[in-house]
C-alpha atoms as a PDB file:
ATOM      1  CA  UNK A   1     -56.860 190.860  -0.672  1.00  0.00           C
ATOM      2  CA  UNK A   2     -56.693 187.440  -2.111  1.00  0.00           C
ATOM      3  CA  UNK A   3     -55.386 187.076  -5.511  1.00  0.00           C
ATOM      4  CA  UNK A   4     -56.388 184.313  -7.910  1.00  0.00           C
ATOM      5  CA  UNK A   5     -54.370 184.109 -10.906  1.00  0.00           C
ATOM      6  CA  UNK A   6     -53.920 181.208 -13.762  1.00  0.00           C
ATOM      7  CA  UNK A   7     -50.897 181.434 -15.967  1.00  0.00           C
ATOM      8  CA  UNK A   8     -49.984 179.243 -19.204  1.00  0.00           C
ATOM      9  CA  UNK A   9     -47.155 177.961 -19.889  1.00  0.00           C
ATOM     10  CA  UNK A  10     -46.306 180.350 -22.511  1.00  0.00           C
ATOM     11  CA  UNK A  11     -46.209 183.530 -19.726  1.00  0.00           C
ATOM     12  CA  UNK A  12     -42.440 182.168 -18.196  1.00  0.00           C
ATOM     13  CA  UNK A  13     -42.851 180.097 -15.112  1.00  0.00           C
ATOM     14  CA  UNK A  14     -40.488 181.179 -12.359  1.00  0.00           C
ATOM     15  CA  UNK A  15     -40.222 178.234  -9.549  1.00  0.00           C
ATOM     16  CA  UNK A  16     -40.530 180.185  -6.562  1.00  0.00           C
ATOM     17  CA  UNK A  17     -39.919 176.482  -4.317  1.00  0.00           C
ATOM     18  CA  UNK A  18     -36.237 176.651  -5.447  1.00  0.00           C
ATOM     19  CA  UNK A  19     -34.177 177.408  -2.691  1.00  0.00           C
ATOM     20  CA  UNK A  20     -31.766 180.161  -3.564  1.00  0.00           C
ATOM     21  CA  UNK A  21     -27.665 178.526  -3.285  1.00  0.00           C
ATOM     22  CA  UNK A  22     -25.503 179.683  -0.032  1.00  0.00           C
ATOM     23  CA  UNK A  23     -22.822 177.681   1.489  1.00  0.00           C
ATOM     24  CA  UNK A  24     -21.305 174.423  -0.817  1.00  0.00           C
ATOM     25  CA  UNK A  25     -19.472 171.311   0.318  1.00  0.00           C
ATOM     26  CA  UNK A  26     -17.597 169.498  -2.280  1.00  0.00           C
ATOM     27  CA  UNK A  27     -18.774 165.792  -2.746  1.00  0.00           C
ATOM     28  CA  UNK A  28     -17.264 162.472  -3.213  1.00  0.00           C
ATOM     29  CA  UNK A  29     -20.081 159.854  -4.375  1.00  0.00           C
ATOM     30  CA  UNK A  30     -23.576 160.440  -5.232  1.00  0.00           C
ATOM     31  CA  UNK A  31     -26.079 156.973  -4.314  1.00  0.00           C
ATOM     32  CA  UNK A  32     -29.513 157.698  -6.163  1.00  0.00           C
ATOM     33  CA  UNK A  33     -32.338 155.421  -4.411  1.00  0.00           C
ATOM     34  CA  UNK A  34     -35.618 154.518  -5.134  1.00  0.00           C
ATOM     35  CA  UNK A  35     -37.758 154.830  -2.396  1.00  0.00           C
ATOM     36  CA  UNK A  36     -41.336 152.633  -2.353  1.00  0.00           C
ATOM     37  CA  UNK A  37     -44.314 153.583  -0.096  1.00  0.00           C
ATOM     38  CA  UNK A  38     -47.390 150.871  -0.103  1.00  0.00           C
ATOM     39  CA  UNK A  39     -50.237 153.002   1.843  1.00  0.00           C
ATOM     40  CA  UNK A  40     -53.019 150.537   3.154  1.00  0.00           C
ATOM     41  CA  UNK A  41     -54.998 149.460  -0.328  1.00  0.00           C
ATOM     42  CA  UNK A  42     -51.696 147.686  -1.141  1.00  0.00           C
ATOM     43  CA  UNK A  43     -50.926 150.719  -3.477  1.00  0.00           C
ATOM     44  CA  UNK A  44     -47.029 151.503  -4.137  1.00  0.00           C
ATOM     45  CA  UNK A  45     -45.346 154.797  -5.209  1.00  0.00           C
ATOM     46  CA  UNK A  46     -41.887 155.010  -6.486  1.00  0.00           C
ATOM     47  CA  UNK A  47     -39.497 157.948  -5.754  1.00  0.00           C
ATOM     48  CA  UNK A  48     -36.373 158.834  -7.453  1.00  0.00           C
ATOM     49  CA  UNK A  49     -33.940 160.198  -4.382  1.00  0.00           C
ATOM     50  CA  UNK A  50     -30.579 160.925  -4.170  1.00  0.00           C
ATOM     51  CA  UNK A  51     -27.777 161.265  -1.625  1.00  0.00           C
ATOM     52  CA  UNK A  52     -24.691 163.607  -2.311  1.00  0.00           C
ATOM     53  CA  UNK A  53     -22.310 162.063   0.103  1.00  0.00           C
ATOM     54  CA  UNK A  54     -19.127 164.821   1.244  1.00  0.00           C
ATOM     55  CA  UNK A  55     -16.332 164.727   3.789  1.00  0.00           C
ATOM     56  CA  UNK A  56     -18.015 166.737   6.077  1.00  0.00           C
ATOM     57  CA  UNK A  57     -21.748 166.372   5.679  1.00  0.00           C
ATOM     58  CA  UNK A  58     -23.886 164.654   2.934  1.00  0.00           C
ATOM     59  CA  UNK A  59     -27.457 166.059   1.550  1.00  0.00           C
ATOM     60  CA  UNK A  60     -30.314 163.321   0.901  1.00  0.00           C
ATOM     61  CA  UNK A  61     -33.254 164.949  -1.498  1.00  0.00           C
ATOM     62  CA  UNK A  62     -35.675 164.692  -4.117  1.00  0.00           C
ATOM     63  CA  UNK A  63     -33.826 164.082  -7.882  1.00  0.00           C
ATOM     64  CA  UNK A  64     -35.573 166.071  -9.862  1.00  0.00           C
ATOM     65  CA  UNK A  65     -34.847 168.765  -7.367  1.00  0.00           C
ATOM     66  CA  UNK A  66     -31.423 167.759  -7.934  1.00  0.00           C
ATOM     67  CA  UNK A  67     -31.191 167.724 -11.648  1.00  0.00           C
ATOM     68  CA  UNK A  68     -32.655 171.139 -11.441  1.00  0.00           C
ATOM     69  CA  UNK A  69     -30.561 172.745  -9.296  1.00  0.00           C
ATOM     70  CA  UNK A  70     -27.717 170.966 -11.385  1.00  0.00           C
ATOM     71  CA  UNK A  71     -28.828 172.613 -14.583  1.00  0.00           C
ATOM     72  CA  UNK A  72     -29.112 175.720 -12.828  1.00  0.00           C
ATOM     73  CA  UNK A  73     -25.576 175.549 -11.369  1.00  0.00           C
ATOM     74  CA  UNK A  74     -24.483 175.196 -15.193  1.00  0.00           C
ATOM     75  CA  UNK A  75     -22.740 178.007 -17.024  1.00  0.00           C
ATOM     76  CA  UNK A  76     -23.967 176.212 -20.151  1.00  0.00           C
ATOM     77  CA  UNK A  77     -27.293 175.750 -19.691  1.00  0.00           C
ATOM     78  CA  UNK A  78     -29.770 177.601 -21.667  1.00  0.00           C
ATOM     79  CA  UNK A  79     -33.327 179.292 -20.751  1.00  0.00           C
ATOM     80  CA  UNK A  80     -34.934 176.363 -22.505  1.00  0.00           C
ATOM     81  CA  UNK A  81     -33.381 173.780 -20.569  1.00  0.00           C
ATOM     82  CA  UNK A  82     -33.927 175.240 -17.371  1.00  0.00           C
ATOM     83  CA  UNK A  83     -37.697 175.660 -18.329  1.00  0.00           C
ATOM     84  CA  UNK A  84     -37.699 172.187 -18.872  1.00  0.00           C
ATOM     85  CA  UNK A  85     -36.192 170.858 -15.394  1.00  0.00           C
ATOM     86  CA  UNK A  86     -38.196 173.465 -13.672  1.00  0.00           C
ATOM     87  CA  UNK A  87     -41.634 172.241 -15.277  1.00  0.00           C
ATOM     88  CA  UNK A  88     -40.067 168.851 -14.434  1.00  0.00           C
ATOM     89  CA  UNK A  89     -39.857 169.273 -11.117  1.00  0.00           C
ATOM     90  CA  UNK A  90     -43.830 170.946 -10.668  1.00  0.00           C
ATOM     91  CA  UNK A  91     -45.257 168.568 -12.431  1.00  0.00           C
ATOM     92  CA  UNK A  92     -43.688 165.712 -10.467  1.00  0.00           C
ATOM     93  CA  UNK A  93     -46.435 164.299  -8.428  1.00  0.00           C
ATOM     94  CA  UNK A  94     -43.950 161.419  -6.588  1.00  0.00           C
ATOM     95  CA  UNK A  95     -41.689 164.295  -5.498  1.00  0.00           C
ATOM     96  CA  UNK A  96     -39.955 163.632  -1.957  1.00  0.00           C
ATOM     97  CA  UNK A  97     -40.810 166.785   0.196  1.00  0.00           C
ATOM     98  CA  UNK A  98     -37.802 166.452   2.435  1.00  0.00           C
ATOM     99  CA  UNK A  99     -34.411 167.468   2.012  1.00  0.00           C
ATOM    100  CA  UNK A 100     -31.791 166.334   4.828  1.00  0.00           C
ATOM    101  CA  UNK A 101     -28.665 167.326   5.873  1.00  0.00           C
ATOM    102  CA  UNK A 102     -27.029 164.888   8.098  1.00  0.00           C
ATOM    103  CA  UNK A 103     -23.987 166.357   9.955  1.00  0.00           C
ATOM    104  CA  UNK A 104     -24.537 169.954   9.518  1.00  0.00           C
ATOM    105  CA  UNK A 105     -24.097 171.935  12.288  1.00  0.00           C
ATOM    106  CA  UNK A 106     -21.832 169.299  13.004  1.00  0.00           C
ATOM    107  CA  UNK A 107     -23.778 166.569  15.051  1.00  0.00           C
ATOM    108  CA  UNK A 108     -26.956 167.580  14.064  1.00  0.00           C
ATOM    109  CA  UNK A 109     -29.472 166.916  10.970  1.00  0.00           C
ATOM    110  CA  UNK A 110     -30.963 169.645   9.441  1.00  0.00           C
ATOM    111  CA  UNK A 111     -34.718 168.454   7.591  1.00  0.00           C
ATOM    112  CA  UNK A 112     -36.157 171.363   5.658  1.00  0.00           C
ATOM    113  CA  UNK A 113     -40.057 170.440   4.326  1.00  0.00           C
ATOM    114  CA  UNK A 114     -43.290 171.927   3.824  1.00  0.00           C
ATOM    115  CA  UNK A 115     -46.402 172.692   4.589  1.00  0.00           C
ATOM    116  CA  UNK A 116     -48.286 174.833   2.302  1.00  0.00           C
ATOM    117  CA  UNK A 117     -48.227 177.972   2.448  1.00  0.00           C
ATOM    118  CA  UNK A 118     -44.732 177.836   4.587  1.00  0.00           C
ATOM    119  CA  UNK A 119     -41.221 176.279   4.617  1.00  0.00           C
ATOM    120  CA  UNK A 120     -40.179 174.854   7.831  1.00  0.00           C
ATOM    121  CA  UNK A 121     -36.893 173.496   8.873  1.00  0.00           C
ATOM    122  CA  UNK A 122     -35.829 171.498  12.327  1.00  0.00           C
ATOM    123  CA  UNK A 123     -33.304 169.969  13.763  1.00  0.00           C
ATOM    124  CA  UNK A 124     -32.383 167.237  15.885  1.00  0.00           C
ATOM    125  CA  UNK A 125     -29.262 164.999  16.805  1.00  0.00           C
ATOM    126  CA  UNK A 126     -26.996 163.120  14.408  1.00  0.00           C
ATOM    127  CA  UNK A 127     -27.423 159.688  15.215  1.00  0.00           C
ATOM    128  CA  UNK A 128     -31.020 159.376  16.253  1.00  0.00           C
ATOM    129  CA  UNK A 129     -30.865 155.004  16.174  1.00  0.00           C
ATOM    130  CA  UNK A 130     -29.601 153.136  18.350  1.00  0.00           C
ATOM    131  CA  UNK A 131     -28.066 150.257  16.413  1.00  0.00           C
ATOM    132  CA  UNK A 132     -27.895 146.810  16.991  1.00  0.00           C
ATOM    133  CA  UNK A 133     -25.827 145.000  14.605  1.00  0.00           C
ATOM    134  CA  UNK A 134     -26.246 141.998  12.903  1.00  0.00           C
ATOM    135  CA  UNK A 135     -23.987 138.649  11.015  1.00  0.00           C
ATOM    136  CA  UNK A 136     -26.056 138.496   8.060  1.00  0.00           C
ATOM    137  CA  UNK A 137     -24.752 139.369   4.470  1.00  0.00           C
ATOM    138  CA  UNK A 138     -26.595 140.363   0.947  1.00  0.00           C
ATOM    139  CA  UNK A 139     -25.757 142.078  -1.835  1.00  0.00           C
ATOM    140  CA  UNK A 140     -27.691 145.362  -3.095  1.00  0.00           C
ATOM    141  CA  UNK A 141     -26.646 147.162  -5.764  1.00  0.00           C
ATOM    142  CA  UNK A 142     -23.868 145.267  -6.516  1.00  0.00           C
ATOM    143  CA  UNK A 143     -21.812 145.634  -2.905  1.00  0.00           C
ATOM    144  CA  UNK A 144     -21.823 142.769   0.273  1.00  0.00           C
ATOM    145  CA  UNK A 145     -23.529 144.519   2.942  1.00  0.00           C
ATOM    146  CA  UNK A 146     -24.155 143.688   6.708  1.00  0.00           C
ATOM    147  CA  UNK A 147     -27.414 143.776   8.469  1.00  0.00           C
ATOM    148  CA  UNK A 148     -28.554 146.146  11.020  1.00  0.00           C
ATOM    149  CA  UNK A 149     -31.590 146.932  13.119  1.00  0.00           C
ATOM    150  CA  UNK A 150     -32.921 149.611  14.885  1.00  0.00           C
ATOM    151  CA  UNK A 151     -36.357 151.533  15.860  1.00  0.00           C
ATOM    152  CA  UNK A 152     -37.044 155.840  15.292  1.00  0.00           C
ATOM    153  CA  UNK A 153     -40.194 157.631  14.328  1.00  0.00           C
ATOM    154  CA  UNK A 154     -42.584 154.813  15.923  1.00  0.00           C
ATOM    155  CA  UNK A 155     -41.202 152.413  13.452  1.00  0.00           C
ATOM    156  CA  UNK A 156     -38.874 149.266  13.588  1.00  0.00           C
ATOM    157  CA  UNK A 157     -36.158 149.372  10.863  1.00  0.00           C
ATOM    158  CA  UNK A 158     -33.669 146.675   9.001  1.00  0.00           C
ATOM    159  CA  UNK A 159     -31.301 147.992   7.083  1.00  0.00           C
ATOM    160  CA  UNK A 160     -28.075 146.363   5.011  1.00  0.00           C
ATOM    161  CA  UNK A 161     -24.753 148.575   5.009  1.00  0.00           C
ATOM    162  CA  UNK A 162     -21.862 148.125   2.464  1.00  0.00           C
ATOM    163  CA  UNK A 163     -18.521 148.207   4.888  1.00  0.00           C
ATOM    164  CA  UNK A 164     -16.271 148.484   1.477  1.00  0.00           C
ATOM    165  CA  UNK A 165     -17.986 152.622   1.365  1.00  0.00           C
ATOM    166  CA  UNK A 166     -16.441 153.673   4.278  1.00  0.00           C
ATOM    167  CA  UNK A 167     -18.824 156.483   5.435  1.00  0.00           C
ATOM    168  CA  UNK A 168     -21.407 156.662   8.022  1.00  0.00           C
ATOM    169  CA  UNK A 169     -23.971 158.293   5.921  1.00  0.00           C
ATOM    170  CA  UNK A 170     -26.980 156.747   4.352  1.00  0.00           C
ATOM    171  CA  UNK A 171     -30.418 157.959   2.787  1.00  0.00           C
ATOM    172  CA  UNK A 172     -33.199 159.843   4.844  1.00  0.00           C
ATOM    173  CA  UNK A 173     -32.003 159.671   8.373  1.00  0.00           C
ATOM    174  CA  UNK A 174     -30.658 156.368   8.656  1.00  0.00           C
ATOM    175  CA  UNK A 175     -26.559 157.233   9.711  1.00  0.00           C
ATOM    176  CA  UNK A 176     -24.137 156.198  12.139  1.00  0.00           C
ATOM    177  CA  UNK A 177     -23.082 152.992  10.729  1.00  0.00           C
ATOM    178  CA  UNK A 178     -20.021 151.666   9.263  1.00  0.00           C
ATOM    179  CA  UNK A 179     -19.936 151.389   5.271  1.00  0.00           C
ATOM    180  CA  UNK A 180     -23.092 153.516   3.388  1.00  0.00           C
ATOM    181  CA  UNK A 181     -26.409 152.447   3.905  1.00  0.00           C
ATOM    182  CA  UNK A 182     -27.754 150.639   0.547  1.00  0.00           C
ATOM    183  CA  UNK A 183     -31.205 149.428   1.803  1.00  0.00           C
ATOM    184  CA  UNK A 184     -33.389 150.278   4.172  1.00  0.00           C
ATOM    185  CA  UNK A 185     -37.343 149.233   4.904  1.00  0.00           C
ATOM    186  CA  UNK A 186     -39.390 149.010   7.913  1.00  0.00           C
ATOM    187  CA  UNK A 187     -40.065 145.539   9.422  1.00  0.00           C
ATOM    188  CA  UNK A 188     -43.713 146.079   8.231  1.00  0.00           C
ATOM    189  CA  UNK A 189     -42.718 146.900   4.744  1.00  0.00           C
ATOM    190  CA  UNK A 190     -44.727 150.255   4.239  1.00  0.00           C
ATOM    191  CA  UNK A 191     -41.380 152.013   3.530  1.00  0.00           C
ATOM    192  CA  UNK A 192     -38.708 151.098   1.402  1.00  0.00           C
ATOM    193  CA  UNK A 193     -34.911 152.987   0.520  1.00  0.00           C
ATOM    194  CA  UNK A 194     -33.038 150.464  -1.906  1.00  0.00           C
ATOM    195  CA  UNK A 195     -29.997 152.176  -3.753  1.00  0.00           C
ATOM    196  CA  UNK A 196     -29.542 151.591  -7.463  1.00  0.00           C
ATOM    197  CA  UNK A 197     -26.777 153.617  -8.612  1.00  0.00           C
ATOM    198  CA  UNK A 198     -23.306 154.566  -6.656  1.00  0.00           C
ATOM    199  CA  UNK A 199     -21.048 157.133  -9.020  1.00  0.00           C
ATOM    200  CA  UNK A 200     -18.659 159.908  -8.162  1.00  0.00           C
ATOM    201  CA  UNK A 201     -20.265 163.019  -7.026  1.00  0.00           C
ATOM    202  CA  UNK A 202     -21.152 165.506  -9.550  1.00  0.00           C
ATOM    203  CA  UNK A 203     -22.372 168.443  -7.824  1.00  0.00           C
ATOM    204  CA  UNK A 204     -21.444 170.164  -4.618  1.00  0.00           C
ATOM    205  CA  UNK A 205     -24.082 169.929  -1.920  1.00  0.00           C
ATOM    206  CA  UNK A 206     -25.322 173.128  -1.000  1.00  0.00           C
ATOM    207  CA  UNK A 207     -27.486 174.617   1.678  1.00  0.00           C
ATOM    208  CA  UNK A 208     -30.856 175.816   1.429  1.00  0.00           C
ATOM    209  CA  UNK A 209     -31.289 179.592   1.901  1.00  0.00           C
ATOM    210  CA  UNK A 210     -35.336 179.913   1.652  1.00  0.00           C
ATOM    211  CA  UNK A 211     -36.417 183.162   2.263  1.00  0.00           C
ATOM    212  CA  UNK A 212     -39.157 182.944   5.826  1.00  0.00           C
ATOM    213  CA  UNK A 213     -38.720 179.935   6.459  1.00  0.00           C
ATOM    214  CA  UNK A 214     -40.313 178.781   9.978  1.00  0.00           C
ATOM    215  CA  UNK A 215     -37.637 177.089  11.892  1.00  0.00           C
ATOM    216  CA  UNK A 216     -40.018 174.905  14.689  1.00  0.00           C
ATOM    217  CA  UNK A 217     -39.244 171.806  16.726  1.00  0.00           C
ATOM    218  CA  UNK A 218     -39.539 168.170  15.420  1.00  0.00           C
ATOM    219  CA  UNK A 219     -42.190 167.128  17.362  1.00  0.00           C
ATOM    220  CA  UNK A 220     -44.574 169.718  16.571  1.00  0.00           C
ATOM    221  CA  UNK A 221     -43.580 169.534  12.993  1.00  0.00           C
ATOM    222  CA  UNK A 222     -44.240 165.696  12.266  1.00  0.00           C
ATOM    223  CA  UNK A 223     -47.638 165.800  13.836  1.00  0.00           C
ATOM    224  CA  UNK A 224     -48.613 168.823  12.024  1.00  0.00           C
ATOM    225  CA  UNK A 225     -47.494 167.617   8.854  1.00  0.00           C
ATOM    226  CA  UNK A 226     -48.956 164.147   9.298  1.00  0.00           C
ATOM    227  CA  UNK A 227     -52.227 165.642  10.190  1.00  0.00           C
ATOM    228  CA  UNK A 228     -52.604 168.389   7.096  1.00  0.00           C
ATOM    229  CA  UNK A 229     -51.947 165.537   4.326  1.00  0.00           C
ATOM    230  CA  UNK A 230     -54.764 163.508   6.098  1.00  0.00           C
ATOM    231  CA  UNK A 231     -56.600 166.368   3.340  1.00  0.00           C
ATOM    232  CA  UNK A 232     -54.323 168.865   2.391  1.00  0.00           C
ATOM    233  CA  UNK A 233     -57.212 171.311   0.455  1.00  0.00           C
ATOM    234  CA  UNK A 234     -59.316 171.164   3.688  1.00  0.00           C
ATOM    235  CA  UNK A 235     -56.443 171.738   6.059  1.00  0.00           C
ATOM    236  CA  UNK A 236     -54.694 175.136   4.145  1.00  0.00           C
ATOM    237  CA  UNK A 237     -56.298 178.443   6.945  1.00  0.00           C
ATOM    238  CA  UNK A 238     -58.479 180.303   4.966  1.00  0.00           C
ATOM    239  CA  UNK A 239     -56.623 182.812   6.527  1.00  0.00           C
ATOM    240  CA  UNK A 240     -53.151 182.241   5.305  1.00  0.00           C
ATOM    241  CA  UNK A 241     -54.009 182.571   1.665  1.00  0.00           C
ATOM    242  CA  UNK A 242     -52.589 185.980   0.366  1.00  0.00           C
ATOM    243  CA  UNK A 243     -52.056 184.457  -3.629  1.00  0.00           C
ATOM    244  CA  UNK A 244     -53.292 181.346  -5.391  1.00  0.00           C
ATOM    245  CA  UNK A 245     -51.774 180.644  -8.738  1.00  0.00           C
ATOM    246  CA  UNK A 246     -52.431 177.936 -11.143  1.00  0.00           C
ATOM    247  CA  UNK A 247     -50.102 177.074 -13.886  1.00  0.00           C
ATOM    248  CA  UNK A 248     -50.750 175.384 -16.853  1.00  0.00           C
ATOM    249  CA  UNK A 249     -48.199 173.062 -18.590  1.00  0.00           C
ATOM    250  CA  UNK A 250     -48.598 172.691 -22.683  1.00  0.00           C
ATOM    251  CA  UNK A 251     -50.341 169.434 -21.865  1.00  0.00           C
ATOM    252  CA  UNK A 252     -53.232 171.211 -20.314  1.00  0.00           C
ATOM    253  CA  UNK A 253     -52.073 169.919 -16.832  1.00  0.00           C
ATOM    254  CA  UNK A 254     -52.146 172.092 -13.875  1.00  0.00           C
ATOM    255  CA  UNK A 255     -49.947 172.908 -10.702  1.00  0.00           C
ATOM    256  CA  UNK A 256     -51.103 174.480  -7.822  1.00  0.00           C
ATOM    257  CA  UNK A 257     -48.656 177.731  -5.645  1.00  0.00           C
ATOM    258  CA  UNK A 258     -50.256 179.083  -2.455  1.00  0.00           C
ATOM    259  CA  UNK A 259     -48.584 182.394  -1.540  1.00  0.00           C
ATOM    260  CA  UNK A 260     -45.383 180.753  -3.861  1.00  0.00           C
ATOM    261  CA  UNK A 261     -45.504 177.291  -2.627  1.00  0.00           C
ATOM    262  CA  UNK A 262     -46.257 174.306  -4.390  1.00  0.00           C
ATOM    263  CA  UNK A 263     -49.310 172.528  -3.515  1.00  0.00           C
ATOM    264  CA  UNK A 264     -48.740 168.789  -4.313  1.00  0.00           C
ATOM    265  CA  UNK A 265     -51.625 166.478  -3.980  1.00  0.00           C
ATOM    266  CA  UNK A 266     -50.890 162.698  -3.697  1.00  0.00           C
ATOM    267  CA  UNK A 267     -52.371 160.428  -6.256  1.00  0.00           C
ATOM    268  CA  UNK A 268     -52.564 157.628  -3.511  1.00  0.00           C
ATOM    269  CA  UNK A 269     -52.542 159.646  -0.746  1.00  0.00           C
ATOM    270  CA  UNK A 270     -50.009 159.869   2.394  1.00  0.00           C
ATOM    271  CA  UNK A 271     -48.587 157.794   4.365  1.00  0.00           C
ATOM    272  CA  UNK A 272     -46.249 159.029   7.183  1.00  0.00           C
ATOM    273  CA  UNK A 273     -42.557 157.910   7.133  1.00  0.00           C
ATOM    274  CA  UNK A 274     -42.479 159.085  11.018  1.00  0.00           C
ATOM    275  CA  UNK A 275     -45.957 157.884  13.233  1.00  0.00           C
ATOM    276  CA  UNK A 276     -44.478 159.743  16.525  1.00  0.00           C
END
């Protein structure tokens, strides 16, 4: 049986997305990053990400994931507060769907996304660019970086490293380099990582533990997910619906959960960081 419920604010929202915490790595530096998509009507969104950079592995996600699951790792914080980051985080239309863990297993990346009504995580090598590197200097965020290009995903990518952060991490996927990745864009700039703030880490990064999640290959994953937000409503089976629930926020706004997942519609629509 299908249920169709809608809540108001004022029943307690529980967000069922958050991924319960397992394993943690301490951190060194956190690099928050905006990240700009223009689809084809010349249209750009703006993302708030955020790297948590560690010795052993580093964790590149969504920040108002982040500043959730930082309130919730707080003895401190109180019901109210973590309401308030929770509602944050639903009613965050701009929210990146992807959370990636680059070296963990060691010499692998983890990505762990969705698909409503279902979790999925793959993996797939470390270093997946082949880098050629270039003479040319800028500045971004404050730090000299070096130039380097490289193609993944059916896309051809520059992006500037700062040698003076000596770690081979960078956002998204983009690693293997020498010195932190600071900007990043594709040569037909569609996509677009620039960082804007480097600090000292503040919260260990720790690993998703999502209950059924559907581990699948990459492959089959990218072209699935690029082909459901071509219209997400149309593309949900029927069939896979066991619970709808729509919650209402005190401004009358509403959020979507299909069998506990959040359905996020795009105000502009989709377009695919990865074409192949």
């Amino acid at each position: 049986m299908k249920h169709f419920l809608i809540l108001s604010a004022g029943l307690g929202l529980s967000l069922s997305l958050s991924a319960q915490q397992n394993d943690t790595f301490p951190t060194d530096y956190e690099c928050l990053y905006e990240y700009r998509v223009t689809n084809s009507k010349s249209i750009t969104d703006t993302y708030t990400t955020i790297l948590q950079i560690g010795r052993d592995c580093s964790c590149f996600m969504d920040y108002t994931a982040f500043q959730s699951d930082s309130v919730n790792a707080s003895p401190h914080a109180s019901d109210e507060d973590i309401k308030k980051y929770q509602m944050q985080e639903i009613k965050n239309s701009l929210f990146f769907d992807q959370t990636v863990l680059q070296n963990h297993p060691q010499g692998e990346m983890s990505v762990y996304s969705v698909i409503p009504p279902d979790y999925y995580m793959y993996k797939e090598k470390l270093r997946p660019i082949q880098w050629s590197l270039g003479n040319e200097t800028d500045t971004v965020c404050g730090y000299v970086c070096k130039k380097a290009t490289g193609e993944y995903g059916g896309r051809k990518w520059v992006v500037w490293y700062a040698p003076e952060i000596p770690t081979t991490y960078g956002p998204w996927k983009f690693c293997g380099l020498p010195g932190l990745v600071m900007l990043a864009h594709d040569t037909e700039n569609i996509h677009r990582f620039e960082a804007i703030t480097f600090r000292k880490g503040t919260l260990p990064i720790a690993l998703p533990d999502i209950p059924n999640i559907v581990t699948v290959e990459r492959d089959k994953f990218i072209k699935s997910k690029n082909k459901f937000e071509e219209d997400p409503m149309t593309n949900i089976p029927l069939e896979s619906i066991s619970d709808m629930t729509v919650q209402k926020d005190e401004e009358g706004k509403s959020s979507i959960l299909i069998n506990g997942v959040q359905l996020r519609i795009r105000p502009n629509g989709y377009t695919p960081l990865e074409l192949e």
